[in-house]
Protein backbone atom coordinates (compact mmCIF):
# COMPACT_ATOMS: atom_id res chain seq x y z
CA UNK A 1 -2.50 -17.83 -15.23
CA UNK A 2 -1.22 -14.71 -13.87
CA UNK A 3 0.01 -16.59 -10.13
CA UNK A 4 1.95 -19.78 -12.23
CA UNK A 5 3.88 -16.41 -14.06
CA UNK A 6 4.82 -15.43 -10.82
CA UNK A 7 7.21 -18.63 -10.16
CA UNK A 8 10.04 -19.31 -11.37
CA UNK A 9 9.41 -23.23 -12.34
CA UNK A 10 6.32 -24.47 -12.62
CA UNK A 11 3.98 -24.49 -9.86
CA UNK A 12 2.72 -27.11 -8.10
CA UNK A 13 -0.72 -26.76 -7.05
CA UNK A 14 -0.42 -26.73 -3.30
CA UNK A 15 2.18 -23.83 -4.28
CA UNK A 16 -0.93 -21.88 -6.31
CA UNK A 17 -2.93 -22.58 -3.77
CA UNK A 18 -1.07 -21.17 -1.14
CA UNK A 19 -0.51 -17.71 -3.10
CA UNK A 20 -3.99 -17.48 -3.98
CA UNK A 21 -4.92 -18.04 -0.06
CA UNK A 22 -7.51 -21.01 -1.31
CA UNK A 23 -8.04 -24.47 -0.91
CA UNK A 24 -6.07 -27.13 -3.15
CA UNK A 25 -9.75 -28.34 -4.54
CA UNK A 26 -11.08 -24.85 -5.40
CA UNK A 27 -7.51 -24.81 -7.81
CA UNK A 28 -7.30 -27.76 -9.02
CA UNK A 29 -11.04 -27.09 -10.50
CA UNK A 30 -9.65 -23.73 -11.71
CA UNK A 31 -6.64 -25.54 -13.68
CA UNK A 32 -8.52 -28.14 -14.67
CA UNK A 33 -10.84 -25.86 -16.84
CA UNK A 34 -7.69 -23.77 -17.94
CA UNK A 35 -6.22 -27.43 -19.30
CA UNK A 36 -9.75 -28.53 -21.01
CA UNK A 37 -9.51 -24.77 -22.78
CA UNK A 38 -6.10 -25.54 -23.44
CA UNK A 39 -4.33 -22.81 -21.66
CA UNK A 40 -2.12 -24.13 -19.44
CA UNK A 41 -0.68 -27.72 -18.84
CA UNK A 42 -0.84 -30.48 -15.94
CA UNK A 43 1.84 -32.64 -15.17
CA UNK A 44 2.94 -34.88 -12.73
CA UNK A 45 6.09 -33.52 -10.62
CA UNK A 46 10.00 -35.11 -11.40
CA UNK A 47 10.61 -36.07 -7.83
CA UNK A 48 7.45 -36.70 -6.04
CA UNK A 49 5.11 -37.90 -8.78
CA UNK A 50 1.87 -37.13 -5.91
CA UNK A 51 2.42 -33.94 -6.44
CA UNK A 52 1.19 -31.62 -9.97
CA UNK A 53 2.86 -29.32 -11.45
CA UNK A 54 1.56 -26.28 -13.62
CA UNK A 55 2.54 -24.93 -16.78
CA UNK A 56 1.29 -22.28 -19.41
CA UNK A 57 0.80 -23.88 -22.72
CA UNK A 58 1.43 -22.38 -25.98
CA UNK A 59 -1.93 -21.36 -26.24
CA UNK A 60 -1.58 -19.38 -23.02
CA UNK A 61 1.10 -17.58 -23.68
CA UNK A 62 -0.10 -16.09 -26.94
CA UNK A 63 -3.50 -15.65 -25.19
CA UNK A 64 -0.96 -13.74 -22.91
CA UNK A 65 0.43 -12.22 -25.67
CA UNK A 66 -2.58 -10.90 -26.78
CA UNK A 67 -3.76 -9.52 -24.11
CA UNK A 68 -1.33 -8.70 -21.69
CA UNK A 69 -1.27 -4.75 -21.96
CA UNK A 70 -4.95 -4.27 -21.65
CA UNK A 71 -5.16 -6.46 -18.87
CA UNK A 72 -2.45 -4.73 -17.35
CA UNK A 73 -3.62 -1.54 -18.03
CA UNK A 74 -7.23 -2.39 -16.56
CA UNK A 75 -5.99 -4.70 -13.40
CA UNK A 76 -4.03 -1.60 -12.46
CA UNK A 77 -6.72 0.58 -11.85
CA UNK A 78 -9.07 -1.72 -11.25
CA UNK A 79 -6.95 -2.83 -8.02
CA UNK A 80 -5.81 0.96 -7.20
CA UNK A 81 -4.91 1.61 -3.42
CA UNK A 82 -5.50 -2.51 -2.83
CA UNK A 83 -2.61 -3.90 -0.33
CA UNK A 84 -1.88 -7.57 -0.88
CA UNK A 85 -3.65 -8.35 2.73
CA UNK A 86 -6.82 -7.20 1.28
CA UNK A 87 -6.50 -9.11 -1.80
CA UNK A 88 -6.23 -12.69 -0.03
CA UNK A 89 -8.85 -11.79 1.26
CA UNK A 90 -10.61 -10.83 -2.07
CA UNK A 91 -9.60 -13.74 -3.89
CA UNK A 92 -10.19 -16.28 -0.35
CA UNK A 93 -14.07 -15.00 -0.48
CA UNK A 94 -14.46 -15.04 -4.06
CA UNK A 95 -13.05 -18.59 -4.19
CA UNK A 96 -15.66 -19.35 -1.01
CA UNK A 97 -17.99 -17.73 -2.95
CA UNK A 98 -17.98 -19.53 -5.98
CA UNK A 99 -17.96 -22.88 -3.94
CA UNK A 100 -20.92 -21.95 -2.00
CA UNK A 101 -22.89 -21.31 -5.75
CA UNK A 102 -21.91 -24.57 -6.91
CA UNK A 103 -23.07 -26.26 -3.60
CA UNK A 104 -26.97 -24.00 -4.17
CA UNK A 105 -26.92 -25.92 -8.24
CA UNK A 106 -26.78 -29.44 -6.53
C-alpha cells in the first residue's frame, strides 16, 4: 500500500510492479489479497481496459490512518543506511523468495 501512495493516480499494476522491481504475477497476488481484506481496490483502466488500475479503499486509508506514525517511525530505522539499489534488491529476493515457498507447498 505504501508504493500505490507513491503515485499520483492510481497505479496500474505493471506500474507497481516496476517500482517494486518484481514480476506482474508476484503483484497481482499481493493486490489481490489486499482487495479480498478489503484494503485497496481493483479496477479496470479508462483508456485501455487490459490494463488494472490500483486504488486504496476506505478501509486502507484509515488502516493508514491508524498506523501510519508507528510504521513510519519503525520503517525508518528498520531501513537505516539502506540506498534504494539495495532495496530492489531486498524486495526482488523476498518476492523470489516467497514464490519459491509456494512452489515447495505444491
Amino acid at each position: 500500500m505504501i508504493c500505490i501512495k507513491l503515485f499520483d493516480k492510481p497505479p496500474a499494476i505493471g506500474e507497481l510492479s516496476g517500482a517494486l522491481g518484481t514480476s506482474h504475477q508476484n503483484v497481482k497476488q499481493m493486490l489481490l489479497k489486499l482487495e479480498k481484506g478489503g484494503y485497496i481496490k481493483l479496477f479496470p483502466d479508462f483508456k485501455d481496459r487490459r490494463k488494472q488500475r490500483v486504488m486504496i479503499s476506505e478501509k486502507g486509508i484509515a488502516f493508514d490512518r491508524k498506523y501510519a506514525e508507528p510504521s513510519r517511525e519503525f520503517m525508518e530505522q528498520l531501513f537505516s543506511g539502506i540506498d534504494t539499489e539495495e532495496l530492489k534488491v531486498t524486495v526482488k529476493t523476498m518476492m523470489k523468495l516467497d514464490s519459491n515457498l509456494k512452489e515447495m507447498q505444491e
